[in-house]
N, C-alpha and C. Protein backbone atom coordinates (compact mmCIF):
# COMPACT_ATOMS: atom_id res chain seq x y z
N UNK A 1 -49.93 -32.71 7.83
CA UNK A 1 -48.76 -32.00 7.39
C UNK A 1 -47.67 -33.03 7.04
N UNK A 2 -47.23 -32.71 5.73
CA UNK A 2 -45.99 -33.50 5.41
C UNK A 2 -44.78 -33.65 6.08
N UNK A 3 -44.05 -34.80 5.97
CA UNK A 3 -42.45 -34.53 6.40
C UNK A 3 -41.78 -33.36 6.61
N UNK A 4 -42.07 -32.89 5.16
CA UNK A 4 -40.68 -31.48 4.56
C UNK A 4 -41.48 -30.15 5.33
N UNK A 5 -42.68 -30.59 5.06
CA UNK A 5 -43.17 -28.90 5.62
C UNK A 5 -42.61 -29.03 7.53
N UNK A 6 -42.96 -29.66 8.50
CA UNK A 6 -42.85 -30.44 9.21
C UNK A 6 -41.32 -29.62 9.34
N UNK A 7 -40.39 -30.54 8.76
CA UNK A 7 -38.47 -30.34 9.16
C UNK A 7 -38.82 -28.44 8.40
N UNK A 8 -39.43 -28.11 8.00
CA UNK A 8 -38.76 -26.43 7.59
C UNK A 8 -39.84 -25.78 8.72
N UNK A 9 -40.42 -26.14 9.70
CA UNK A 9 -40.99 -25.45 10.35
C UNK A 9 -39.98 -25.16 11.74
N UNK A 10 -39.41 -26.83 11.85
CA UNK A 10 -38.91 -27.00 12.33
C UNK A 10 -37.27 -25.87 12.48
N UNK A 11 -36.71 -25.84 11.33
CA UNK A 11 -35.73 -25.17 11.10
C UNK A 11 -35.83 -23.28 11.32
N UNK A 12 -37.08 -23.01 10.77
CA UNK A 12 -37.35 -21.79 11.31
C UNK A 12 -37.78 -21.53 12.71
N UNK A 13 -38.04 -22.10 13.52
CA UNK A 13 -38.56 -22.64 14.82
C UNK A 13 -36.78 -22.37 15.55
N UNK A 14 -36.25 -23.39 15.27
CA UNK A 14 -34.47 -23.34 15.70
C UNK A 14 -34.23 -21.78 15.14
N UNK A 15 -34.33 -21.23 13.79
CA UNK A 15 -34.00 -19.78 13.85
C UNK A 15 -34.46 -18.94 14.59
N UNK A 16 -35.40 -19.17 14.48
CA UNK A 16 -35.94 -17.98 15.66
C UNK A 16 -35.43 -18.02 17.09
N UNK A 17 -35.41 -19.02 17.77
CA UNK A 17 -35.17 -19.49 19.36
C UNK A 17 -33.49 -18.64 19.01
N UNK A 18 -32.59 -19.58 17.93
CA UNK A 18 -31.54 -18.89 18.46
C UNK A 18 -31.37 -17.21 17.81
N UNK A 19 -31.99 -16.91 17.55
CA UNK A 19 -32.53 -15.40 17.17
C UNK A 19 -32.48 -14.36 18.72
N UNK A 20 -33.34 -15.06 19.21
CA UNK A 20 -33.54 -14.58 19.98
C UNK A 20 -32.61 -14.54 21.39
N UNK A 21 -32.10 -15.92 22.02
CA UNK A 21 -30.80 -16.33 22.29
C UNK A 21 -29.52 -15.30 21.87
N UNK A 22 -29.23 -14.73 20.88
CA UNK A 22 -28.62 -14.14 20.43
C UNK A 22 -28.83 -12.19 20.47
N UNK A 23 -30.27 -11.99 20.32
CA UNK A 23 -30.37 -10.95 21.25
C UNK A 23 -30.21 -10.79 22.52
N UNK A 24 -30.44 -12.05 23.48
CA UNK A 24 -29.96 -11.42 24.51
C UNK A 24 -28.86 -11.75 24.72
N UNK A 25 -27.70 -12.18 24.23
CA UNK A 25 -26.11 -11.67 24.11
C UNK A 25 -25.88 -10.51 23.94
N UNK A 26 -26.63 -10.11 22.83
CA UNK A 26 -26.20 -8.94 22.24
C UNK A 26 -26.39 -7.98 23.03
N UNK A 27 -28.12 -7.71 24.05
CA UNK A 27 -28.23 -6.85 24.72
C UNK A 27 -26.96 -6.46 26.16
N UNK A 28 -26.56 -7.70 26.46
CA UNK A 28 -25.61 -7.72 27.27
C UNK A 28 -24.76 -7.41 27.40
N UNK A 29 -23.98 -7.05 26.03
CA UNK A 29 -23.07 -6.31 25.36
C UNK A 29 -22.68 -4.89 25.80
N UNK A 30 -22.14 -4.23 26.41
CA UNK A 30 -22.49 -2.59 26.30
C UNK A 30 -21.78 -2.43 25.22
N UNK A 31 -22.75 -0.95 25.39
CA UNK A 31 -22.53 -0.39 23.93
C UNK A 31 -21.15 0.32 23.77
N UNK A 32 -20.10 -0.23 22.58
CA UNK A 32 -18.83 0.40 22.40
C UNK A 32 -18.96 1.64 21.48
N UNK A 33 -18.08 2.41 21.56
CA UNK A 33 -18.21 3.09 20.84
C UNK A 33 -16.97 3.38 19.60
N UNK A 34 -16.74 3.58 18.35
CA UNK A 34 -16.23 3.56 17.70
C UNK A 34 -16.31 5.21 16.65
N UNK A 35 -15.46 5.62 15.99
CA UNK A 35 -15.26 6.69 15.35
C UNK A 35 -14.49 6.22 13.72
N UNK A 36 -14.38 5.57 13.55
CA UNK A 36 -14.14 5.08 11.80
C UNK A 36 -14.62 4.86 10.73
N UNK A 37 -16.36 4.26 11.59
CA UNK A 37 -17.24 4.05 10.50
C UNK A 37 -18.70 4.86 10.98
N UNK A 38 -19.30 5.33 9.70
CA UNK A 38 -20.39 6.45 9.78
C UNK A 38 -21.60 5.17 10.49
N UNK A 39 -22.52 5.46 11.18
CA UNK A 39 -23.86 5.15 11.16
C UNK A 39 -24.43 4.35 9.92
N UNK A 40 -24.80 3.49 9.82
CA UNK A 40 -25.57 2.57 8.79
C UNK A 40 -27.01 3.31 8.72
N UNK A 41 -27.10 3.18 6.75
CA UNK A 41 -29.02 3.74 6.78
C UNK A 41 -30.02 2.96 8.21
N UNK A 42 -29.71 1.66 8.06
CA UNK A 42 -30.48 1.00 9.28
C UNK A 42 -30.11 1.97 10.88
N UNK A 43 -29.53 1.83 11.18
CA UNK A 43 -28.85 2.32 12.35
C UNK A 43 -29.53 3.87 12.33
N UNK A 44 -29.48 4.76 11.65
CA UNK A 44 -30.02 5.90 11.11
C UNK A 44 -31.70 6.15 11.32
N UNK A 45 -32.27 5.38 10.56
CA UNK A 45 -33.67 5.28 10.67
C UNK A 45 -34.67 4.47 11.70
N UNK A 46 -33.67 3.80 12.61
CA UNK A 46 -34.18 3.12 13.60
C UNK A 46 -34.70 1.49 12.92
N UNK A 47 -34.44 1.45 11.72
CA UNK A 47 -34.52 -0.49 11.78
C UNK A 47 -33.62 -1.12 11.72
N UNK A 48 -32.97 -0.82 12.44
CA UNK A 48 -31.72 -1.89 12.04
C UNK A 48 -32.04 -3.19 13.10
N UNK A 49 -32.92 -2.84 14.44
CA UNK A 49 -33.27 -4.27 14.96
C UNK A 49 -34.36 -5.17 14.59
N UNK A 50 -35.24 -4.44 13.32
CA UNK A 50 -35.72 -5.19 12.89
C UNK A 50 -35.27 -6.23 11.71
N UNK A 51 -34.49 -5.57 11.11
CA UNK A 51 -33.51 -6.05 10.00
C UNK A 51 -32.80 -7.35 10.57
N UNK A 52 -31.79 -7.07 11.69
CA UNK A 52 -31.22 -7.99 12.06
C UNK A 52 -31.82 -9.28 12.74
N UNK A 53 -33.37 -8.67 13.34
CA UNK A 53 -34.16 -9.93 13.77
C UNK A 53 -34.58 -11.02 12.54
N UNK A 54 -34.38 -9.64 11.66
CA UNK A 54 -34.77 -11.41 10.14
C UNK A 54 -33.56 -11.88 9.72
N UNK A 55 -32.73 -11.16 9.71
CA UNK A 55 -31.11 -11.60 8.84
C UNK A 55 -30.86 -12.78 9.85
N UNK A 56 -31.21 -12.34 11.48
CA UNK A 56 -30.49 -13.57 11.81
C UNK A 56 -31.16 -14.86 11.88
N UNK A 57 -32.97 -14.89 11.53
CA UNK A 57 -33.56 -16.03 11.54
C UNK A 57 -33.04 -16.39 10.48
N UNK A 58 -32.66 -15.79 9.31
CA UNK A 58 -32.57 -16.18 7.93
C UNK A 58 -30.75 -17.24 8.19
N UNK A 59 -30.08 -16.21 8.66
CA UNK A 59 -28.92 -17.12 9.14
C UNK A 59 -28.97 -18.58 9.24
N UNK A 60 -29.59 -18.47 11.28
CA UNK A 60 -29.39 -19.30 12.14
C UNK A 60 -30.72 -20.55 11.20
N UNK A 61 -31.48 -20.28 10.72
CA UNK A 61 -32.26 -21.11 9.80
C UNK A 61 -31.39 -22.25 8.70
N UNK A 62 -30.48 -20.98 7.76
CA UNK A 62 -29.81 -21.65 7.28
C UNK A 62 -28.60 -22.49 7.62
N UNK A 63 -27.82 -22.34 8.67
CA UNK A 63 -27.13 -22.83 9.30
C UNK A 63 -27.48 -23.97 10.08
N UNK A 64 -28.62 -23.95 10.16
CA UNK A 64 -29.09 -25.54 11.31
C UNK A 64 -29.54 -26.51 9.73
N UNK A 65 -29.96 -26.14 8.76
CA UNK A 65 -30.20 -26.88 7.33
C UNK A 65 -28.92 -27.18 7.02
N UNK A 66 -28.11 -26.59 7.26
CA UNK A 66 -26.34 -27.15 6.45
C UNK A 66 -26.12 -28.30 7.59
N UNK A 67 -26.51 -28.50 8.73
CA UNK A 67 -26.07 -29.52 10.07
C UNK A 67 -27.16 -30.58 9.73
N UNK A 68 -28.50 -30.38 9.10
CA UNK A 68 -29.09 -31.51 8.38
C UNK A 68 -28.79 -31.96 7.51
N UNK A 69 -27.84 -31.11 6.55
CA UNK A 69 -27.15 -32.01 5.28
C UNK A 69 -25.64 -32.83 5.62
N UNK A 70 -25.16 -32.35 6.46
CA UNK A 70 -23.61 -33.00 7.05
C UNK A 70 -23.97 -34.03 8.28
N UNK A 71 -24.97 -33.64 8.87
CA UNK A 71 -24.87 -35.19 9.83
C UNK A 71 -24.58 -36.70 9.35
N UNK A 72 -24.92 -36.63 8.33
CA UNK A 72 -24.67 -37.83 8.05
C UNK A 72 -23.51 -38.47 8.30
N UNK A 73 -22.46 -37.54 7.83
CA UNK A 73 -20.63 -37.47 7.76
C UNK A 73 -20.20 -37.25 9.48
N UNK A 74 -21.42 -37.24 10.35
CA UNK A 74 -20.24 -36.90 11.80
C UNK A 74 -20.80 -38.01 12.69
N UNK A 75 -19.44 -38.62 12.96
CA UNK A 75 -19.65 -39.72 14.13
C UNK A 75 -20.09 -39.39 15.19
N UNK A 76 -20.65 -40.28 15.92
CA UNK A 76 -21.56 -40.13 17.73
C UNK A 76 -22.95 -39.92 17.33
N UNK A 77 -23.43 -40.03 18.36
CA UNK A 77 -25.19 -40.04 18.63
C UNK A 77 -25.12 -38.51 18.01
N UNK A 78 -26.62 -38.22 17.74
CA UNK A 78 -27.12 -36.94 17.27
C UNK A 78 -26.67 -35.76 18.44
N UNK A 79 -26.58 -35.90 19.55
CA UNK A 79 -26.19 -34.44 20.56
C UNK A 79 -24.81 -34.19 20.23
N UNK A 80 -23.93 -35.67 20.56
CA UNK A 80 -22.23 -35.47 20.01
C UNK A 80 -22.20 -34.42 18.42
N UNK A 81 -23.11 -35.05 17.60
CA UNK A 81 -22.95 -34.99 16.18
C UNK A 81 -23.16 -33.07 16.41
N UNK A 82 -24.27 -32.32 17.20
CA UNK A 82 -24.95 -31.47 17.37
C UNK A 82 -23.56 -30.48 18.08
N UNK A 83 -22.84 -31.09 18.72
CA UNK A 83 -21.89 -30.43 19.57
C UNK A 83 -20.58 -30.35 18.71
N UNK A 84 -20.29 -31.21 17.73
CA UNK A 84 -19.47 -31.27 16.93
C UNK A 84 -19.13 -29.92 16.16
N UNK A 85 -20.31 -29.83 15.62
CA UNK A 85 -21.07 -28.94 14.48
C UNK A 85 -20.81 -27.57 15.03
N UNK A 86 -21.85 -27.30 16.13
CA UNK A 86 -21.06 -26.15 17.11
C UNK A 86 -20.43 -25.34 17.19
N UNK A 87 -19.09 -26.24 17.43
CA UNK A 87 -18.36 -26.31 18.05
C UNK A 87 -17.19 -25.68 17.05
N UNK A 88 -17.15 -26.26 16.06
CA UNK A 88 -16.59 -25.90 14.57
C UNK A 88 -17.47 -24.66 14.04
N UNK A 89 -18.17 -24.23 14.16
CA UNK A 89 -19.04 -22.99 13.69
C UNK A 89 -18.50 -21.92 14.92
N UNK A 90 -18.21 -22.19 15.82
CA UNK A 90 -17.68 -21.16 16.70
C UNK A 90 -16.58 -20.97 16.74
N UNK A 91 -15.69 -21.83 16.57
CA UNK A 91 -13.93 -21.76 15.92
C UNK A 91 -13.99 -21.09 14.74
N UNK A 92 -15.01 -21.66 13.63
CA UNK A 92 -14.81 -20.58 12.15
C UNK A 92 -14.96 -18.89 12.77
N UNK A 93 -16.05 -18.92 13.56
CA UNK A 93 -16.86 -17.13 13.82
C UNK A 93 -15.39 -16.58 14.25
N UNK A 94 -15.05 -17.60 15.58
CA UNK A 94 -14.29 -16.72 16.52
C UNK A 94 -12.66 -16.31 15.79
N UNK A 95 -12.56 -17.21 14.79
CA UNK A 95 -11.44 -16.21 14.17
C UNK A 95 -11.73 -15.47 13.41
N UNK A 96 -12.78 -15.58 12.60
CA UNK A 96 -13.56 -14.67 11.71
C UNK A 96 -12.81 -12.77 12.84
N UNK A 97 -13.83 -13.22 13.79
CA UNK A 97 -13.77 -12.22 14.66
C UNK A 97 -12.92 -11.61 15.19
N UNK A 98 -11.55 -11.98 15.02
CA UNK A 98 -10.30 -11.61 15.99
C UNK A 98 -9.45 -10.71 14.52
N UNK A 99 -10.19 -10.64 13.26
CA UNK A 99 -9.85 -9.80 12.83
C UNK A 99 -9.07 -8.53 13.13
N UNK A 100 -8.06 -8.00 12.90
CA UNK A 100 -7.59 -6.39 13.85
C UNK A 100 -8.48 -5.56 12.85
N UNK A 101 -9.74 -5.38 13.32
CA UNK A 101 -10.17 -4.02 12.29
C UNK A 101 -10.50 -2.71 13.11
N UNK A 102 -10.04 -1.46 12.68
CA UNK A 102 -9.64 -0.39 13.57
C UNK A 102 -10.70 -0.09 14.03
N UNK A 103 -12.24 0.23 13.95
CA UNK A 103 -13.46 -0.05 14.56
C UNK A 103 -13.77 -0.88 15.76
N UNK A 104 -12.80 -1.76 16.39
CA UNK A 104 -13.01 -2.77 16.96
C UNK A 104 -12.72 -2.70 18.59
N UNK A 105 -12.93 -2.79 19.33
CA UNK A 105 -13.15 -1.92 20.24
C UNK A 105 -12.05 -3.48 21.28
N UNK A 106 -11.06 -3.22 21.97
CA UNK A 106 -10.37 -4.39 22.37
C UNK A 106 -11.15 -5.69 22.74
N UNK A 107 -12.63 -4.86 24.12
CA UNK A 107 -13.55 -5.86 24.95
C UNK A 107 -14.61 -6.65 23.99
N UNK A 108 -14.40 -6.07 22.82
CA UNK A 108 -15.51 -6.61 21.66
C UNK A 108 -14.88 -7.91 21.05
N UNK A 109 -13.40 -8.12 21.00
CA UNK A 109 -12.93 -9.42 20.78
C UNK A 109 -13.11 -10.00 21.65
N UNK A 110 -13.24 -10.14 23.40
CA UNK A 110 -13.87 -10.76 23.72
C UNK A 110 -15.20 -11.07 23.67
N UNK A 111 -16.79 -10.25 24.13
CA UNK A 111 -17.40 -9.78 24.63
C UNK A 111 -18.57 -10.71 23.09
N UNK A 112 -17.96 -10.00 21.99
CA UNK A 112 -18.90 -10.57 20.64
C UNK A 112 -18.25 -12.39 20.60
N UNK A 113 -17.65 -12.62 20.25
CA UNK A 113 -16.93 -14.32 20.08
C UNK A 113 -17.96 -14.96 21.76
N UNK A 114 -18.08 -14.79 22.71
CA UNK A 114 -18.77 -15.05 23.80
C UNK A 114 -20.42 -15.19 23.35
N UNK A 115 -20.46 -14.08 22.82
CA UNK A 115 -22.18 -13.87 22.89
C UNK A 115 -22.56 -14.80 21.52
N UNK A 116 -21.96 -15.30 20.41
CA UNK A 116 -21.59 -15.53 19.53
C UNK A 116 -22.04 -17.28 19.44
N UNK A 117 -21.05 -17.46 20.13
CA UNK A 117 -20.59 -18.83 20.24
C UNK A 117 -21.67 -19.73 21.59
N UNK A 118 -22.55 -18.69 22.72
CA UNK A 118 -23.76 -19.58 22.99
C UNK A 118 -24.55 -18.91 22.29
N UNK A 119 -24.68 -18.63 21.25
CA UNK A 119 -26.01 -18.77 20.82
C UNK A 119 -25.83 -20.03 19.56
């Protein structure tokens, strides 16, 4: 097996683990409840956890490939470089997240940015 096949096995390998990592945040979560927005077709028909088990390999896949193209640019050994990266991906989410959107349930600005940010 080549290099490249090799590093993309690799990268889907990291998606998946934190795929999964990330379900069990999520399961940990209780369930909020909200009245603003209808049920999603997924949500509706019962796949929406299969959906999200690929969206997020597809994510967390692509996201560990963008930390293979920028290492180059971050000082310290590869774990520093790894924690760097992180670390800045969880500052982008967690304001992402602190959005005021009326759906949003108060414990979910905490509760999601938490489950979020170890995975």
């Amino acid at each position: 097996m080549n290099r490249a096949v090799k590093n993309i096995l690799k990268i889907i390998l990291v998606g998946l683990a934190t795929t999964i990592v990330r379900m069990i945040g999520q399961l940990s979560i209780p369930a909020g409840e909200q009245t603003v927005l209808l049920p999603s077709v997924f949500a509706q028909n019962g796949t929406m956890p299969l959906f999200f088990t690929v969206y997020g390999i597809f994510a967390y896949s692509l996201t560990s490939s963008l930390f293979l193209l920028i290492r180059g640019n971050l000082s310290g050994n590869r774990i520093l470089q790894g924690l760097k990266y992180g670390i800045s991906c969880c500052i982008v989410w967690i304001v992402y997240l602190f959005e005021p959107l009326p759906h949003v349930a108060g414990i979910d600005r905490i509760t999601y940015p938490a489950a979020d940010s170890l995975t």
